[in-house]
PDB file of N, CA and C in Angstrom:
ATOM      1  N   UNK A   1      35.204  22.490  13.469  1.00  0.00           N
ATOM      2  CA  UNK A   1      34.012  22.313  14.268  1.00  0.00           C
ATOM      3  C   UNK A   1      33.822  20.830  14.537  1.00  0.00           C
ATOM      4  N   UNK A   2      32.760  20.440  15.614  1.00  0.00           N
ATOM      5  CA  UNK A   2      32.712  19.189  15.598  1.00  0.00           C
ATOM      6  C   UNK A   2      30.806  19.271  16.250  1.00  0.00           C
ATOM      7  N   UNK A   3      30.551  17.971  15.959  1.00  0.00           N
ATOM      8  CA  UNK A   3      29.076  18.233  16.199  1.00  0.00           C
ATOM      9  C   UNK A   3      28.965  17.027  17.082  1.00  0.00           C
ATOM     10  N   UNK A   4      28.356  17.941  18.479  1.00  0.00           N
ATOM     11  CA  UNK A   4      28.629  17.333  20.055  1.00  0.00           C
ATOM     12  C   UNK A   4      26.369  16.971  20.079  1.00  0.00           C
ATOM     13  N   UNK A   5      25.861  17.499  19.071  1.00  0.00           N
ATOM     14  CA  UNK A   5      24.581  16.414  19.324  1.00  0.00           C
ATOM     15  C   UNK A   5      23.711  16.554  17.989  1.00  0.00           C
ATOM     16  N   UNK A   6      22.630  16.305  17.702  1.00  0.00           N
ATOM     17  CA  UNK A   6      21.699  16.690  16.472  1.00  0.00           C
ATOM     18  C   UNK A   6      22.057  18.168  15.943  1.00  0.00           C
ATOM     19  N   UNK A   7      21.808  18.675  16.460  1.00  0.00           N
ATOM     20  CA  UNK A   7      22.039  20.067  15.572  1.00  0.00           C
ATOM     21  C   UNK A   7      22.777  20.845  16.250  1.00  0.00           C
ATOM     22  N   UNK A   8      23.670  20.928  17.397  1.00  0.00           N
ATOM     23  CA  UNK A   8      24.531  21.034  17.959  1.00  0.00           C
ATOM     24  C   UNK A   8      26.337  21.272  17.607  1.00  0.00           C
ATOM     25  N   UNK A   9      27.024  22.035  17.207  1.00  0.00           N
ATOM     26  CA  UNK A   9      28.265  22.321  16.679  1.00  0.00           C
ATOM     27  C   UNK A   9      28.810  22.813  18.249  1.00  0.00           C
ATOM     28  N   UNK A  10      30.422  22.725  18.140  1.00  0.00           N
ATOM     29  CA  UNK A  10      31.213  23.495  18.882  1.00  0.00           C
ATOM     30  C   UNK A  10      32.496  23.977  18.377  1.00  0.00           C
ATOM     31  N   UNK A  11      33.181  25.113  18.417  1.00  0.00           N
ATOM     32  CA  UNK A  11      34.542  24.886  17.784  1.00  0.00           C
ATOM     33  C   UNK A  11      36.001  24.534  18.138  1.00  0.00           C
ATOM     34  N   UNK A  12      36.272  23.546  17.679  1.00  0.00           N
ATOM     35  CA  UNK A  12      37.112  23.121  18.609  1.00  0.00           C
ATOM     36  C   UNK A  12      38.830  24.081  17.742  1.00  0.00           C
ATOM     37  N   UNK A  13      38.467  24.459  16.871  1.00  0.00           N
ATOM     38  CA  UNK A  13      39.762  24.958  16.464  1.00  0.00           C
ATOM     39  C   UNK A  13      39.710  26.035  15.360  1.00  0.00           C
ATOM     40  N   UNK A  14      40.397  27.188  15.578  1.00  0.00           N
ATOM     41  CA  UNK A  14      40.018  28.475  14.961  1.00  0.00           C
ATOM     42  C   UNK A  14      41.186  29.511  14.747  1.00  0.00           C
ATOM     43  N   UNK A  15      40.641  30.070  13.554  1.00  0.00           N
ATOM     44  CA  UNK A  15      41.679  30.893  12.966  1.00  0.00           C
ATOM     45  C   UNK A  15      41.120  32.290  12.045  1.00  0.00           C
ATOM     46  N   UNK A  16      41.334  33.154  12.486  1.00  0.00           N
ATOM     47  CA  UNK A  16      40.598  34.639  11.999  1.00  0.00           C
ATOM     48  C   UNK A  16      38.959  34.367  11.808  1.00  0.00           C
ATOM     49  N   UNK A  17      38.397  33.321  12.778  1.00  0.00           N
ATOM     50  CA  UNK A  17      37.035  33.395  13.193  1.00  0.00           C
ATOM     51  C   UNK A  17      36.491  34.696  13.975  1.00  0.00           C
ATOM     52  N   UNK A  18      35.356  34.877  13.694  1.00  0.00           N
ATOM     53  CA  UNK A  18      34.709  35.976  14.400  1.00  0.00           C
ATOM     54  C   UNK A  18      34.244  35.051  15.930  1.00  0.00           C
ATOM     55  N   UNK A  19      33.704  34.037  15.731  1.00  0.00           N
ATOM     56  CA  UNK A  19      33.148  33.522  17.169  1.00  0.00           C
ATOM     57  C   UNK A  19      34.891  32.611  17.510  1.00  0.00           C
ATOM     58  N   UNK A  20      35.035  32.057  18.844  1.00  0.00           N
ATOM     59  CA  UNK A  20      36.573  31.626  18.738  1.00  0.00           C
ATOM     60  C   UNK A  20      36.001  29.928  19.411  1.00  0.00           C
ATOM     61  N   UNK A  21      37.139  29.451  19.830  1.00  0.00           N
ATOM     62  CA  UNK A  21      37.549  28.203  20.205  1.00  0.00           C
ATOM     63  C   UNK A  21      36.255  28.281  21.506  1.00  0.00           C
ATOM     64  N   UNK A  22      35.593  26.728  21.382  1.00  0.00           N
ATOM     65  CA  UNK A  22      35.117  26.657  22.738  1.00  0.00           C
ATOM     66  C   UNK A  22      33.420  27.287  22.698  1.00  0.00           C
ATOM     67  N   UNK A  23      33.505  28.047  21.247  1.00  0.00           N
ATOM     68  CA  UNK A  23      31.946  28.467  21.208  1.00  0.00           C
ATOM     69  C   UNK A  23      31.355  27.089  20.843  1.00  0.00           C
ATOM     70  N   UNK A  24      29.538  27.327  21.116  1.00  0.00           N
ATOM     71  CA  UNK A  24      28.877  26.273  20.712  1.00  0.00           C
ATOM     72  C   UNK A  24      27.799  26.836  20.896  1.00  0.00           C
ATOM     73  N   UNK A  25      26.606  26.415  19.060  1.00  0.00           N
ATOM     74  CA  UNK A  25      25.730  26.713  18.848  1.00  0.00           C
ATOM     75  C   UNK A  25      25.159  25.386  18.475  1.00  0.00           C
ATOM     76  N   UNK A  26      23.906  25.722  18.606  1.00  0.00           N
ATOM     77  CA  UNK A  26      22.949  25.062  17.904  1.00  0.00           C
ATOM     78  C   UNK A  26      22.485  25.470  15.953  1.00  0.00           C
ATOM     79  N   UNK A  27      22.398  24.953  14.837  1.00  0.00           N
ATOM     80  CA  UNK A  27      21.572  25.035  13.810  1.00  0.00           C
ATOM     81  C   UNK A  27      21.344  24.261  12.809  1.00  0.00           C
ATOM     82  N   UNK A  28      20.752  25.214  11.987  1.00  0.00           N
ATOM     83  CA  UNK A  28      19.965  23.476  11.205  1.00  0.00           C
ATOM     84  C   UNK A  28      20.702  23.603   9.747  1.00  0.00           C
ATOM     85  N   UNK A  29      21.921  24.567   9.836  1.00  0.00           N
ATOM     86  CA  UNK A  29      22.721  24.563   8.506  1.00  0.00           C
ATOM     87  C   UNK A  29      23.261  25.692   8.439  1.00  0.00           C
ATOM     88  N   UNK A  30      24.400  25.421   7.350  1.00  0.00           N
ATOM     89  CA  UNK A  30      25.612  27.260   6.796  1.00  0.00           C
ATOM     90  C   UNK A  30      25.327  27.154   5.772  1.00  0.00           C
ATOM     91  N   UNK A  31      25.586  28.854   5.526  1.00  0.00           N
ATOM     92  CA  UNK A  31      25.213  29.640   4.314  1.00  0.00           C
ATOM     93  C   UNK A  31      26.780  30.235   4.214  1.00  0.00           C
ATOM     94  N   UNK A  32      26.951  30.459   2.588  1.00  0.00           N
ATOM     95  CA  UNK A  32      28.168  31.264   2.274  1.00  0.00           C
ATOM     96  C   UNK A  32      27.819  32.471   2.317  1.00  0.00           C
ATOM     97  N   UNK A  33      28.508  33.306   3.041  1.00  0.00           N
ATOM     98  CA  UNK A  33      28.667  34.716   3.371  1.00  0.00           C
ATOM     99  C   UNK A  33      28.179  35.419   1.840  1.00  0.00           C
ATOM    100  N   UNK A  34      27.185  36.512   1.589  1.00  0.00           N
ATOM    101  CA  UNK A  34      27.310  37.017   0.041  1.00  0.00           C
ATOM    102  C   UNK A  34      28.425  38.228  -0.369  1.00  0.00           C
ATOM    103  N   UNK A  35      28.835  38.562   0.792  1.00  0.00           N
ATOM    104  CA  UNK A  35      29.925  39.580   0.571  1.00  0.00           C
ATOM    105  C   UNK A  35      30.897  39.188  -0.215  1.00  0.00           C
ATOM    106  N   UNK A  36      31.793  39.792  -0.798  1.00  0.00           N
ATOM    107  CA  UNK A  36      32.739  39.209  -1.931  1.00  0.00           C
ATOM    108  C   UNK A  36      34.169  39.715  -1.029  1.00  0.00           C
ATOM    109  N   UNK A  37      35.049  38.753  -1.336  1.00  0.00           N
ATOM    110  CA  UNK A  37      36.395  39.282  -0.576  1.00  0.00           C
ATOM    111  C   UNK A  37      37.392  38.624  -1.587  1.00  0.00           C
ATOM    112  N   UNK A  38      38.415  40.101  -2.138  1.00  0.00           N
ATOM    113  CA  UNK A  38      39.224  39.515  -3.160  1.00  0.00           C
ATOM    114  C   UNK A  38      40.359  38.644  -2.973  1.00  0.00           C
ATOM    115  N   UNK A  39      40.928  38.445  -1.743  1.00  0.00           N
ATOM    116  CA  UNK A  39      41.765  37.522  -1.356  1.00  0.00           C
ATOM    117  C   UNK A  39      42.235  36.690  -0.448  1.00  0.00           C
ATOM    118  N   UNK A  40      40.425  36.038  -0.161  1.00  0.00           N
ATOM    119  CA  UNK A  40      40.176  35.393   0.750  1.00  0.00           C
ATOM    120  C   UNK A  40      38.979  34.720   0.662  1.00  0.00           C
ATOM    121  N   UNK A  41      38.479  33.339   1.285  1.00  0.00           N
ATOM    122  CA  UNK A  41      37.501  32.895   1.238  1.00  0.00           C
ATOM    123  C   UNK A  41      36.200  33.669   2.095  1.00  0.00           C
ATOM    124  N   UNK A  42      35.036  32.906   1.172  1.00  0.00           N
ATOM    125  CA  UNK A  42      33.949  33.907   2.195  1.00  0.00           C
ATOM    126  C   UNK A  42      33.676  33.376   3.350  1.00  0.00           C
ATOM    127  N   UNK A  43      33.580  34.142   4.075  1.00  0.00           N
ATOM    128  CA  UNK A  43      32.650  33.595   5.848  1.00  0.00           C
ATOM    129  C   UNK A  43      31.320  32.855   5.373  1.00  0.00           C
ATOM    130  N   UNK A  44      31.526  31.959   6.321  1.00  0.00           N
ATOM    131  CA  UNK A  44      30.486  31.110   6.641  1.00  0.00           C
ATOM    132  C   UNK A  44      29.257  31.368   8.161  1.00  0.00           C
ATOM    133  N   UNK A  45      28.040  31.585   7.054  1.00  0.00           N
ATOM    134  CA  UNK A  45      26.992  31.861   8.465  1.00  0.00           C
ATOM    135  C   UNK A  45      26.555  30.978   9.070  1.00  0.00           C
ATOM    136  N   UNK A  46      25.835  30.581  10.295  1.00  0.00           N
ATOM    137  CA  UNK A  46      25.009  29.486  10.711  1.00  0.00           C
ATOM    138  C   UNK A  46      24.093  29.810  10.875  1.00  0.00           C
ATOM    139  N   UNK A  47      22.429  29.196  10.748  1.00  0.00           N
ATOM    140  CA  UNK A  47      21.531  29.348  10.588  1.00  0.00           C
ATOM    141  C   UNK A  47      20.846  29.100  11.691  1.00  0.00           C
ATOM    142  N   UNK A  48      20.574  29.928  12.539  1.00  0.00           N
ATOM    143  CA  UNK A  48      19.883  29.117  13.893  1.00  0.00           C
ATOM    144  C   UNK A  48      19.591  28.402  14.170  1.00  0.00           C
ATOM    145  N   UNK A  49      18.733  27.592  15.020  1.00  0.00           N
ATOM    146  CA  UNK A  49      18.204  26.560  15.161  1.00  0.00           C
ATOM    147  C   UNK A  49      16.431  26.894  15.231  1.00  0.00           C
ATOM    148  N   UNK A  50      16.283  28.064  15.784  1.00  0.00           N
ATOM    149  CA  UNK A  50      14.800  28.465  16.170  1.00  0.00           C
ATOM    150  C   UNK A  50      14.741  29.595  15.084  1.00  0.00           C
ATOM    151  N   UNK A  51      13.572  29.483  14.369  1.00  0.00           N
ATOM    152  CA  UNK A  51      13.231  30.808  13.635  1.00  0.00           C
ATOM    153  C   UNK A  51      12.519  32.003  13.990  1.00  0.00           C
ATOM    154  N   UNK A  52      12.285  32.111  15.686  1.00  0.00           N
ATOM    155  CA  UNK A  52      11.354  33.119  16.045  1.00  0.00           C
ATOM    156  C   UNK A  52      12.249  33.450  17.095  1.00  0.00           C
ATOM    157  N   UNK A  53      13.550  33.799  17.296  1.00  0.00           N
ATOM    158  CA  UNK A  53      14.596  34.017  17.898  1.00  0.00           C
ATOM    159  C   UNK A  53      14.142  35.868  18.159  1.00  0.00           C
ATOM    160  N   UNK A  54      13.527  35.868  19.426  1.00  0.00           N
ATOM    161  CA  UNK A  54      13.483  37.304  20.078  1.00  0.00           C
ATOM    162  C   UNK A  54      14.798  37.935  19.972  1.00  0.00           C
ATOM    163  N   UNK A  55      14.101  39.430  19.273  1.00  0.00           N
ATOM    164  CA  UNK A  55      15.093  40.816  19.026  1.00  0.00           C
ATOM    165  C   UNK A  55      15.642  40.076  17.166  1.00  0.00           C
ATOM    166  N   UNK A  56      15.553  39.070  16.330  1.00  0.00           N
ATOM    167  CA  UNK A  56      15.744  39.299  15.463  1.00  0.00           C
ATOM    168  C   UNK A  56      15.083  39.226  14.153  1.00  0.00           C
ATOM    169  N   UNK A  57      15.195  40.074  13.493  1.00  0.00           N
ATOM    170  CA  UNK A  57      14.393  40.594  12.815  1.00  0.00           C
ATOM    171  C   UNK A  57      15.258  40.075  11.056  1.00  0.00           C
ATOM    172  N   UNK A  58      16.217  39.568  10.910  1.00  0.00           N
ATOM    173  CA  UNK A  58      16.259  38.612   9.319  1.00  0.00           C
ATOM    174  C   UNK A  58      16.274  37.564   8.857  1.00  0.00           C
ATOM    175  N   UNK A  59      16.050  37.380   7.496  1.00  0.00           N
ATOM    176  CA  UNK A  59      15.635  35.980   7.248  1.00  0.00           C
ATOM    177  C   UNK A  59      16.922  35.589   6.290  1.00  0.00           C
ATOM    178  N   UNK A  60      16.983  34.457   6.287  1.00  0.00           N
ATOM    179  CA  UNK A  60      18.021  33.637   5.074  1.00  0.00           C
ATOM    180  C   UNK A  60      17.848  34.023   3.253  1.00  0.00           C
ATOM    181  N   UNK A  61      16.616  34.736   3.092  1.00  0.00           N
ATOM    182  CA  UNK A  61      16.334  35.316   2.040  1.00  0.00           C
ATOM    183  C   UNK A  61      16.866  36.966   1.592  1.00  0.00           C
ATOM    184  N   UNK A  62      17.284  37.448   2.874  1.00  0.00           N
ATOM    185  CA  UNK A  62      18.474  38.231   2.856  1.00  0.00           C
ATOM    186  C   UNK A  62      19.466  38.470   3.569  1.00  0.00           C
ATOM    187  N   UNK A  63      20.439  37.889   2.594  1.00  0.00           N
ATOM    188  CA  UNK A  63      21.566  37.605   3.517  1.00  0.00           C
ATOM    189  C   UNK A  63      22.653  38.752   4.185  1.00  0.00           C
ATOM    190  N   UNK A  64      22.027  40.348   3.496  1.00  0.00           N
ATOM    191  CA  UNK A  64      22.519  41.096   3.955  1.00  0.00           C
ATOM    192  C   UNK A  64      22.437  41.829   5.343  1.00  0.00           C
ATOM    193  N   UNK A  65      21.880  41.182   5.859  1.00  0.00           N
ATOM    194  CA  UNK A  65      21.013  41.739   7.409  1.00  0.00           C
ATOM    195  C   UNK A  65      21.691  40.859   8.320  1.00  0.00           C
ATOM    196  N   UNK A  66      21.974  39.627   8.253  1.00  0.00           N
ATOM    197  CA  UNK A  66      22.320  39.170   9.406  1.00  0.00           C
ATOM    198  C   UNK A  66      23.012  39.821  10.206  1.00  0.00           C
ATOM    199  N   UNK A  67      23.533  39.685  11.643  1.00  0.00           N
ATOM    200  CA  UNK A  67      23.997  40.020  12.598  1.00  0.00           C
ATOM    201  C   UNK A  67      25.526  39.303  12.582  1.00  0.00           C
ATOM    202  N   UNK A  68      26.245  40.224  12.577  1.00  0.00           N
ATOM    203  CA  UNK A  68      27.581  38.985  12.540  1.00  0.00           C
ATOM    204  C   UNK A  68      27.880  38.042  13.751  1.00  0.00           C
ATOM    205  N   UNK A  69      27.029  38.362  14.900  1.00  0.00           N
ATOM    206  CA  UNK A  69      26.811  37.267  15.641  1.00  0.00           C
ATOM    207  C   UNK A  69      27.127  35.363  15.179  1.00  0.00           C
ATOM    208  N   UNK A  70      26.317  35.621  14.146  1.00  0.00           N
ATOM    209  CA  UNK A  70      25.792  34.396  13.395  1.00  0.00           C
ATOM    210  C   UNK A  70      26.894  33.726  11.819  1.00  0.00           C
ATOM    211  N   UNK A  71      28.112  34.730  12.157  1.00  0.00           N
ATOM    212  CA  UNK A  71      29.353  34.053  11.025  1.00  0.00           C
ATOM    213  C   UNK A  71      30.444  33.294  11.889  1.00  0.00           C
ATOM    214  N   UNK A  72      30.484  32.217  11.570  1.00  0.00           N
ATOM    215  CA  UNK A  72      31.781  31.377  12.038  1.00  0.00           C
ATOM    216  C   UNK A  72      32.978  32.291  11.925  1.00  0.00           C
TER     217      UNK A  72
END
């Protein structure tokens, strides 16, 4: 990833990512995925930038809800 302004990311290079090359979000920080995977590292989430983001409905206090939208 590379960070193109304040809270601003893009990815410039990717490998068994769910979002690919060329995406770009805005947020204000990543969380480690809580899922457990035995032979592999965990996904990394990003945390929006806005917390009243219409149509979603979870918070960082459970991390089981997110939308995989929101995993690198």
């Amino acid at each position: 990833m590379r960070c193109i302004g304040e809270y601003e990311f893009a990815i410039i290079e990717e490998k068994n990512m769910y979002n690919k090359k060329g995406f770009t979000f805005l947020t204000t920080g990543f969380h480690l995925s809580p899922e457990k995977k035995e032979f592999s590292f965990p996904d990394i989430i990003f945390e929006p930038f806005y917390d009243d983001l219409e149509d979603e409905h979870w918070t960082l206090s459970d991390l089981t809800t997110i939308p995989k939208k929101y995993y690198l």
